[in-house]
N, C-alpha and C. Protein backbone atom coordinates (compact mmCIF):
# COMPACT_ATOMS: atom_id res chain seq x y z
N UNK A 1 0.84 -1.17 0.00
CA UNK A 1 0.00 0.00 0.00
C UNK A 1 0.89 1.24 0.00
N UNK A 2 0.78 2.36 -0.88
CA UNK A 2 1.26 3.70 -0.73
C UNK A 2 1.59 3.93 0.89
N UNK A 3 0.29 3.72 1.43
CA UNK A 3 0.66 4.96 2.84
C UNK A 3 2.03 3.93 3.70
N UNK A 4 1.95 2.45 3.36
CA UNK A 4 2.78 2.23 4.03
C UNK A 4 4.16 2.17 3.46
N UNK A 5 4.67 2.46 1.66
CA UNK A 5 5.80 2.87 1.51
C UNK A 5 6.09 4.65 1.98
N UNK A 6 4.98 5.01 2.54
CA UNK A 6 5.60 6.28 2.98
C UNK A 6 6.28 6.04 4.46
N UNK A 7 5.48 5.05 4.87
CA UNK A 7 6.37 5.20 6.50
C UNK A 7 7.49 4.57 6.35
N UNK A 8 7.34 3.77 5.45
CA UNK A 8 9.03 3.08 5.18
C UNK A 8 10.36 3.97 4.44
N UNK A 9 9.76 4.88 3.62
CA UNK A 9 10.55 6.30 3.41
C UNK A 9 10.60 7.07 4.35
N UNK A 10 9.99 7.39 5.65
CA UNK A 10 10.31 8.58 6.40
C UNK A 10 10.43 7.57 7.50
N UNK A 11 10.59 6.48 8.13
CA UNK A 11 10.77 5.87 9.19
C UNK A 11 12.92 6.29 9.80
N UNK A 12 12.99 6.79 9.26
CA UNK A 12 14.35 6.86 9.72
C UNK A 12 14.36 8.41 10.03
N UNK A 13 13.71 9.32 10.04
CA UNK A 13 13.79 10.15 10.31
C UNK A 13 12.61 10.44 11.42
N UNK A 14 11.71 9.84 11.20
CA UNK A 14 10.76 10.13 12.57
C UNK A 14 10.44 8.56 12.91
N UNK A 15 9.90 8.15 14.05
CA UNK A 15 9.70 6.87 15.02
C UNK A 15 8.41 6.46 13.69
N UNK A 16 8.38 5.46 13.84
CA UNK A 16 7.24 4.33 13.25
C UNK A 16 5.43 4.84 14.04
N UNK A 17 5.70 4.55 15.34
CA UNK A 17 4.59 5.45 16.44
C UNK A 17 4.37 6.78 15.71
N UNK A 18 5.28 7.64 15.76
CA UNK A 18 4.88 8.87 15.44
C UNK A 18 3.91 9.37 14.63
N UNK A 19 4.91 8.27 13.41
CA UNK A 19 4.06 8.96 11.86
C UNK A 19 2.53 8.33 12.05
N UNK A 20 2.31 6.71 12.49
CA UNK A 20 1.41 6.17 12.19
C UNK A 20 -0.17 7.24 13.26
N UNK A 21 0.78 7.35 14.37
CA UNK A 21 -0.37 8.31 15.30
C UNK A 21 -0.87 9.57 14.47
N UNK A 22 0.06 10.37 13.87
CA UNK A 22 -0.32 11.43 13.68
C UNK A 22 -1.18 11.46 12.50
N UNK A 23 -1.16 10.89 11.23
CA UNK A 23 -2.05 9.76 10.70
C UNK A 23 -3.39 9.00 10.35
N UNK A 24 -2.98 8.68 12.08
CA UNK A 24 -4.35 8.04 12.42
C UNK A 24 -4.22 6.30 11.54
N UNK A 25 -3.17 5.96 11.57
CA UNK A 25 -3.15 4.35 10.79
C UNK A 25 -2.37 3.36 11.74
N UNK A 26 -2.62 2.18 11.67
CA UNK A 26 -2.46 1.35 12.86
C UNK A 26 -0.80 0.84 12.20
N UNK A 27 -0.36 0.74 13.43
CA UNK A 27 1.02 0.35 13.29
C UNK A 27 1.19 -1.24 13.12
N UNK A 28 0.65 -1.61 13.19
CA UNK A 28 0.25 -3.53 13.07
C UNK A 28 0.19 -3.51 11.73
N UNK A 29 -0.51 -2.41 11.25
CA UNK A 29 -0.87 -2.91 9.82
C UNK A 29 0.34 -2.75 8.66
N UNK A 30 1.51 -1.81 9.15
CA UNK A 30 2.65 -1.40 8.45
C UNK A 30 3.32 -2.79 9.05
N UNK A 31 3.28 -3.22 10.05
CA UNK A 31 4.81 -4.12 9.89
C UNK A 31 4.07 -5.60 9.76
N UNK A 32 3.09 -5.96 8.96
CA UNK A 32 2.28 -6.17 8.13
C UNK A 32 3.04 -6.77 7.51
N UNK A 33 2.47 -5.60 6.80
CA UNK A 33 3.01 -5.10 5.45
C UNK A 33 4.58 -4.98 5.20
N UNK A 34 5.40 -4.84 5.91
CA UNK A 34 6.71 -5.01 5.60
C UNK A 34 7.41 -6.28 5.85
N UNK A 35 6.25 -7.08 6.85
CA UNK A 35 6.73 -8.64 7.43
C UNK A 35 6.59 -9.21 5.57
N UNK A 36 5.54 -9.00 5.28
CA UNK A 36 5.56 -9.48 3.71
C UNK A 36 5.75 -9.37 2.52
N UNK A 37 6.78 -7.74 2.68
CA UNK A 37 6.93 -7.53 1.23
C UNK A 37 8.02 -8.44 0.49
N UNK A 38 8.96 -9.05 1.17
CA UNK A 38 9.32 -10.28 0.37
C UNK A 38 8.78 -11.11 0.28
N UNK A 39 7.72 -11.49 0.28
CA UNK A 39 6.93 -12.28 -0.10
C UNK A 39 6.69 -11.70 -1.45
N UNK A 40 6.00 -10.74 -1.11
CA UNK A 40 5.28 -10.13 -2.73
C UNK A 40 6.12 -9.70 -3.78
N UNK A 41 7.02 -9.66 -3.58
CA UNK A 41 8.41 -9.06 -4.41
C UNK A 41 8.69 -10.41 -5.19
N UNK A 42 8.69 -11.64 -3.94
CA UNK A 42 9.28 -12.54 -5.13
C UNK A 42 8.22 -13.08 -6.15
N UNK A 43 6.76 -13.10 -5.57
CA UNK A 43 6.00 -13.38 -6.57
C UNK A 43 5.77 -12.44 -7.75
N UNK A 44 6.14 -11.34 -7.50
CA UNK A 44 6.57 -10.23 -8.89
C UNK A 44 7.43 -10.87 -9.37
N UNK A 45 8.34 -10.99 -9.01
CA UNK A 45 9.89 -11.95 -9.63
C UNK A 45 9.23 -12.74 -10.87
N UNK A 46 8.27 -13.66 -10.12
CA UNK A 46 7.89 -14.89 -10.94
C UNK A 46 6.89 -14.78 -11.64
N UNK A 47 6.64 -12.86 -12.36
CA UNK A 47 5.37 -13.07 -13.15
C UNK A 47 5.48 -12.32 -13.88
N UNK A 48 5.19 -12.16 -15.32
CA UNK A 48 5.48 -11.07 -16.61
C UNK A 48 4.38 -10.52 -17.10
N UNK A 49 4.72 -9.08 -16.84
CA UNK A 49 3.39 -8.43 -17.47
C UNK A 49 2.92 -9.17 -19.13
N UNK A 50 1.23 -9.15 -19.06
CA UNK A 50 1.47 -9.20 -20.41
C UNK A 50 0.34 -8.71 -21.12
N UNK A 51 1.13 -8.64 -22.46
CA UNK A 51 0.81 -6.84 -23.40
C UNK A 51 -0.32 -7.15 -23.72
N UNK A 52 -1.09 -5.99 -23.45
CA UNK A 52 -2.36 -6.33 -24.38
C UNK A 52 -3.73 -6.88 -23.48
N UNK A 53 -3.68 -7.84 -21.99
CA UNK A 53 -4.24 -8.23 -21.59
C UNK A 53 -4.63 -7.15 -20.21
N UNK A 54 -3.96 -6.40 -19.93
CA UNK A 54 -3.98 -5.64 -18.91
C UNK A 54 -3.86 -6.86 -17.27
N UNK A 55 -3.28 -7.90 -17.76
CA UNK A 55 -3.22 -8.18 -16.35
C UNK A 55 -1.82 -8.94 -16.47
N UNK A 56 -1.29 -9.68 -15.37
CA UNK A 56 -0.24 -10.22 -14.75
C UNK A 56 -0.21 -11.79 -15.24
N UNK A 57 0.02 -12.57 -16.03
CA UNK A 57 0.16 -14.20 -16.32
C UNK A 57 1.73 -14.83 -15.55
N UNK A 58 1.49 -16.06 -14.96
CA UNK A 58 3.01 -17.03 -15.25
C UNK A 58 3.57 -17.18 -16.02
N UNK A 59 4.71 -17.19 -15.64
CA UNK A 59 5.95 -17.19 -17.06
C UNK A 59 5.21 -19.04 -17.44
N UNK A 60 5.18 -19.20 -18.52
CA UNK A 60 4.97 -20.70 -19.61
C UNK A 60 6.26 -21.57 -18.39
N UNK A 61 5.83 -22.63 -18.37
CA UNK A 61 6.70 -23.84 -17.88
C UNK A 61 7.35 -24.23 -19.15
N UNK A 62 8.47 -24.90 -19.28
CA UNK A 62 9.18 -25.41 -20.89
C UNK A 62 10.29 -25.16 -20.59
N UNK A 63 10.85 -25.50 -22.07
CA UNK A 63 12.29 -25.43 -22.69
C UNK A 63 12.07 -24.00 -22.73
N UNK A 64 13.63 -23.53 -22.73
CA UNK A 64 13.62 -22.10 -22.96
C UNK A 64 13.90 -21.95 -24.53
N UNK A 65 14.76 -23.01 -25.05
CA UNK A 65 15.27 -22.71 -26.46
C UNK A 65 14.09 -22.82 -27.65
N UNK A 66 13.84 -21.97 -28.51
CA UNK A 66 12.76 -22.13 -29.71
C UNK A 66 12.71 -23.73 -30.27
N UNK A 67 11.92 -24.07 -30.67
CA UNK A 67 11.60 -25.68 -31.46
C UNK A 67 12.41 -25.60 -32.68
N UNK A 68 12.69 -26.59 -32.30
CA UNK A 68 14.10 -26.52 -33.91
C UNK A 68 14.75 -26.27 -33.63
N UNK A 69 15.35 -25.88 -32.26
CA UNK A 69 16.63 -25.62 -32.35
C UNK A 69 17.73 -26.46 -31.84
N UNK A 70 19.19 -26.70 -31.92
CA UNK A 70 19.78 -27.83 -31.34
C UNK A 70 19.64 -28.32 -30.23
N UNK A 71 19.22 -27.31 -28.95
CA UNK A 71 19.26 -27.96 -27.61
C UNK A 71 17.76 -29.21 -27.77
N UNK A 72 16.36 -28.89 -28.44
CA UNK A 72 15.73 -29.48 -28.49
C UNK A 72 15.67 -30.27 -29.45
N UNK A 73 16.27 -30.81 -29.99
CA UNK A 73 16.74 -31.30 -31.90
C UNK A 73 17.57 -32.70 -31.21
N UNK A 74 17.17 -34.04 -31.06
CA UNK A 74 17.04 -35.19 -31.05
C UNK A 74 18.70 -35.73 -31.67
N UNK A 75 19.03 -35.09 -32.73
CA UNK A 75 20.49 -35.52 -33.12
C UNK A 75 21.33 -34.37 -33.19
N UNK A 76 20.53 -33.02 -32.72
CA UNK A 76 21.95 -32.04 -32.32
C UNK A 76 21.71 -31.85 -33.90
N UNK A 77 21.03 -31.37 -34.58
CA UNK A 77 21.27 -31.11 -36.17
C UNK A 77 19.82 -29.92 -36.65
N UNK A 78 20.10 -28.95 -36.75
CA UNK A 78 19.07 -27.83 -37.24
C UNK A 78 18.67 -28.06 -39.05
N UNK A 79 17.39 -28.23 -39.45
CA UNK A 79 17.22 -28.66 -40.66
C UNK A 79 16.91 -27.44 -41.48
């Protein structure tokens, strides 16, 4: 959430308490939220925007190399 990359940008300059009191937002809910942003980071890791659909898909499971090509090519020979 925005409000809680703001306390994570100004947390070094004012207390965690402070900002969240003055605010009015619960401090449970920021370290939350920061207990899990590696979580959510790596599942960004593992997902590619894609064009056109306006939403988020899994990368395809597979070979990485195109069909036909030597790594997938049975005698190592491109025709």
């Amino acid at each position: 959430m925005i409000r809680f990359r703001f306390v994570e940008e100004h947390r070094t300059t004012h207390r965690v308490k402070r900002i969240c009191d003055v605010l009015g937002w619960n401090r449970s809910g920021y370290y939350a939220w920061r207990k899990n942003k590696e979580t959510r980071q790596e599942k960004a890791g593992r997902r590619t925007w894609s064009a056109g659909s306006g939403r988020s898909t899994p990368l395809p499971a597979g070979p990485t190399e195109p069909a036909g090509s030597p790594a997938n090519s049975a005698t190592g020979t491109t025709s």
